[in-house]
C-alpha atoms as a PDB file:
ATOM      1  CA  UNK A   1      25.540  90.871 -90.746  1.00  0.00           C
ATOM      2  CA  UNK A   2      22.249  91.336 -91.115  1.00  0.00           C
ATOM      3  CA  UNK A   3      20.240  88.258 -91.747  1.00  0.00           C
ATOM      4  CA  UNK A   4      21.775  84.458 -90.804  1.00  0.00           C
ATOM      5  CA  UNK A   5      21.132  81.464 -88.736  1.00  0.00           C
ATOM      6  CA  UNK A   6      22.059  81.421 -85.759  1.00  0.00           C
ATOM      7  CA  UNK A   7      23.173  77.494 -84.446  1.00  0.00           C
ATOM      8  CA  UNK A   8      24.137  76.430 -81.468  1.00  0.00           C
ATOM      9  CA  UNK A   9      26.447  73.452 -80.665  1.00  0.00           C
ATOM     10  CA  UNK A  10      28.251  72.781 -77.472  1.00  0.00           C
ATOM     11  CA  UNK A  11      28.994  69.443 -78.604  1.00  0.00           C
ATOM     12  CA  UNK A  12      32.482  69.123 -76.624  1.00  0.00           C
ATOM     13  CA  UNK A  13      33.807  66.075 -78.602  1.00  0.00           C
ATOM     14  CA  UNK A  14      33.354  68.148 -81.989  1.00  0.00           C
ATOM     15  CA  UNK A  15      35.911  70.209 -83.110  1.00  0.00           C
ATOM     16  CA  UNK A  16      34.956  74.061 -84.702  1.00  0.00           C
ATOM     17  CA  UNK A  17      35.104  72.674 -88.440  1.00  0.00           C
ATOM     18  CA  UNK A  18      32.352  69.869 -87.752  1.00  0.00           C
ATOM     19  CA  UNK A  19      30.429  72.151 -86.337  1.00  0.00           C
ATOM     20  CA  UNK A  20      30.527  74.443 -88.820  1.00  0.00           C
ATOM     21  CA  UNK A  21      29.795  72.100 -91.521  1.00  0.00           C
ATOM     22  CA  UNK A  22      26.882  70.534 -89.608  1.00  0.00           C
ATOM     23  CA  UNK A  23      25.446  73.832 -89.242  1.00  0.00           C
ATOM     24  CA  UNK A  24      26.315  74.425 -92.981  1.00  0.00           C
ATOM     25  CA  UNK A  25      24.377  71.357 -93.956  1.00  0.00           C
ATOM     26  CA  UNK A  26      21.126  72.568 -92.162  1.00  0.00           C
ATOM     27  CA  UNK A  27      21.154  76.288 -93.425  1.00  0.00           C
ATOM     28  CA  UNK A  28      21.591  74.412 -97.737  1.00  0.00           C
ATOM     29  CA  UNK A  29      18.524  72.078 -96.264  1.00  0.00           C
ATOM     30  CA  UNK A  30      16.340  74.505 -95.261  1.00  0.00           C
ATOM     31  CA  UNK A  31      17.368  77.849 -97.341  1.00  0.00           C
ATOM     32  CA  UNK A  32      18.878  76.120-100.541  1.00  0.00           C
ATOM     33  CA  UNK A  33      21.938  77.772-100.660  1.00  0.00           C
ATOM     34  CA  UNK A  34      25.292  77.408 -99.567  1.00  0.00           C
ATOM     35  CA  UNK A  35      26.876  79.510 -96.685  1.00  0.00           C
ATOM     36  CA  UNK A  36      30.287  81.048 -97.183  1.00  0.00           C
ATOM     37  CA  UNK A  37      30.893  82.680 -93.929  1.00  0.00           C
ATOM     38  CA  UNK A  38      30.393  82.194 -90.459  1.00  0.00           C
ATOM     39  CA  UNK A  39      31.242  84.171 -87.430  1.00  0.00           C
ATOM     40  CA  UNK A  40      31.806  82.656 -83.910  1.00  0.00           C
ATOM     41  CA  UNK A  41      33.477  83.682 -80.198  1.00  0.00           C
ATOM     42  CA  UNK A  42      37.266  84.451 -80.884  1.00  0.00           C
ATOM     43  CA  UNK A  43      37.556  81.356 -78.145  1.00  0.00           C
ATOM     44  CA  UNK A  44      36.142  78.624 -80.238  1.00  0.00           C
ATOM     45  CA  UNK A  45      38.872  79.054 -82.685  1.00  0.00           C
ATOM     46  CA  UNK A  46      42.021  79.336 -80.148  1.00  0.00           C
ATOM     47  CA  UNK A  47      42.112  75.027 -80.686  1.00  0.00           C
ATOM     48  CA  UNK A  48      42.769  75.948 -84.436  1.00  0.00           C
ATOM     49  CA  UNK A  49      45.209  79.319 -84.190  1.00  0.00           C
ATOM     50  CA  UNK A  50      47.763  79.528 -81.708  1.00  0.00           C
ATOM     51  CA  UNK A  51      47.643  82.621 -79.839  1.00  0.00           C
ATOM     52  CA  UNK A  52      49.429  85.697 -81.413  1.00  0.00           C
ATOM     53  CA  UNK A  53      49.681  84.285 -84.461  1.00  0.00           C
ATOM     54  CA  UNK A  54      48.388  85.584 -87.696  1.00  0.00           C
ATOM     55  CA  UNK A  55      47.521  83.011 -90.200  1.00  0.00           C
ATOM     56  CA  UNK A  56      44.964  84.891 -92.091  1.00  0.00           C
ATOM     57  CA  UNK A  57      41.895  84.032 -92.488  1.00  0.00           C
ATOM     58  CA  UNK A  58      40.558  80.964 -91.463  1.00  0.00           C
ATOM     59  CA  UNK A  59      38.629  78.188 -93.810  1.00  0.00           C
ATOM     60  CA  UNK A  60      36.493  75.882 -92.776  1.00  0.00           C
ATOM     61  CA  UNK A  61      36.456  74.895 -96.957  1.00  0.00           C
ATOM     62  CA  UNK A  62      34.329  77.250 -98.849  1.00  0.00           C
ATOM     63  CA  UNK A  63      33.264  79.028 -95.781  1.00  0.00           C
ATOM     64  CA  UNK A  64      35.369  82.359 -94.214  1.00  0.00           C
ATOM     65  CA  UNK A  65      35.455  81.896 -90.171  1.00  0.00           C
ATOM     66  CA  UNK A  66      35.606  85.288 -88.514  1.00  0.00           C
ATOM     67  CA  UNK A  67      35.328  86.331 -84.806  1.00  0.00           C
ATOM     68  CA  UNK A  68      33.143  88.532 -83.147  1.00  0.00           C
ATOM     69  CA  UNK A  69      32.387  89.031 -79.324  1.00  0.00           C
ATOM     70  CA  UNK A  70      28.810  89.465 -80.372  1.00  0.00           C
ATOM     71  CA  UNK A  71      28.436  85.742 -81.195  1.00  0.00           C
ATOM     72  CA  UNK A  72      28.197  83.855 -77.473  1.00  0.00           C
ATOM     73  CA  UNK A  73      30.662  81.279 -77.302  1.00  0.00           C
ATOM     74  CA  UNK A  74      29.177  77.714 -78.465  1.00  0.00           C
ATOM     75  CA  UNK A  75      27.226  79.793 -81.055  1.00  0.00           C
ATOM     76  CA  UNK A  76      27.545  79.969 -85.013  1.00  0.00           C
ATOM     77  CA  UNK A  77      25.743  82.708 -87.144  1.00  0.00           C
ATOM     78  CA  UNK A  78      26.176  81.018 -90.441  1.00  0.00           C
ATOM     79  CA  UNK A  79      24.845  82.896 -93.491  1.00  0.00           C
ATOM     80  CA  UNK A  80      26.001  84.240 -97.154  1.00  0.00           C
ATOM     81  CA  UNK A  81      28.033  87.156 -97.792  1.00  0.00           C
ATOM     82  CA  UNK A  82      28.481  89.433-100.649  1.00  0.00           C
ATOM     83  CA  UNK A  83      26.647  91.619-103.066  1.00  0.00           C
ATOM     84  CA  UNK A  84      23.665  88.790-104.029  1.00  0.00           C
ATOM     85  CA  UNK A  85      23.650  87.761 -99.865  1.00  0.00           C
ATOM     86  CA  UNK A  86      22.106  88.753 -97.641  1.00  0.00           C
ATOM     87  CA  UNK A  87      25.025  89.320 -95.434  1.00  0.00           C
ATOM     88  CA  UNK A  88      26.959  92.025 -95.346  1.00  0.00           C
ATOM     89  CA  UNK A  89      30.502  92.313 -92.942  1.00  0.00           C
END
């Protein structure tokens, strides 16, 4: 990824999908576009997967979750992906 937001939320009473969507909210406010992936610490979404299984990807609605070790837990880098984004995975 090469440009995003980065947001931070350690908001403990907030599960991963409202924070994503908060964070979602902010980055259409102030960039006027909708996100459609995010990537976070593979421990913020152990509450949502159970461990050694494979679900596939994960949704938070329109927006792909993935996992990196780069994010720092209690950190989103929310941004658009794709040929017109500027994301790339």
């Amino acid at each position: 990824m090469n440009v995003g937001m980065l947001w931070f939320d350690n908001d403990a009473k907030t599960d991963l999908f409202g924070k994503i969507e908060r964070a979602a909210s902010y980055y259409q406010d102030k960039y006027g576009k909708s996100p459609n992936v995010c990537y976070v610490h593979p421990s913020m979404t152990r509450a949502v997967t159970a461990p050694q299984e494979d679900t596939g990807p994960i949704r938070a609605g329109a927006i792909e979750v993935r996992t990196t070790r780069s994010v720092l837990p209690n950190h989103l880098w929310i941004g658009i992906n794709g040929v017109n984004g500027h994301l790339t995975p």
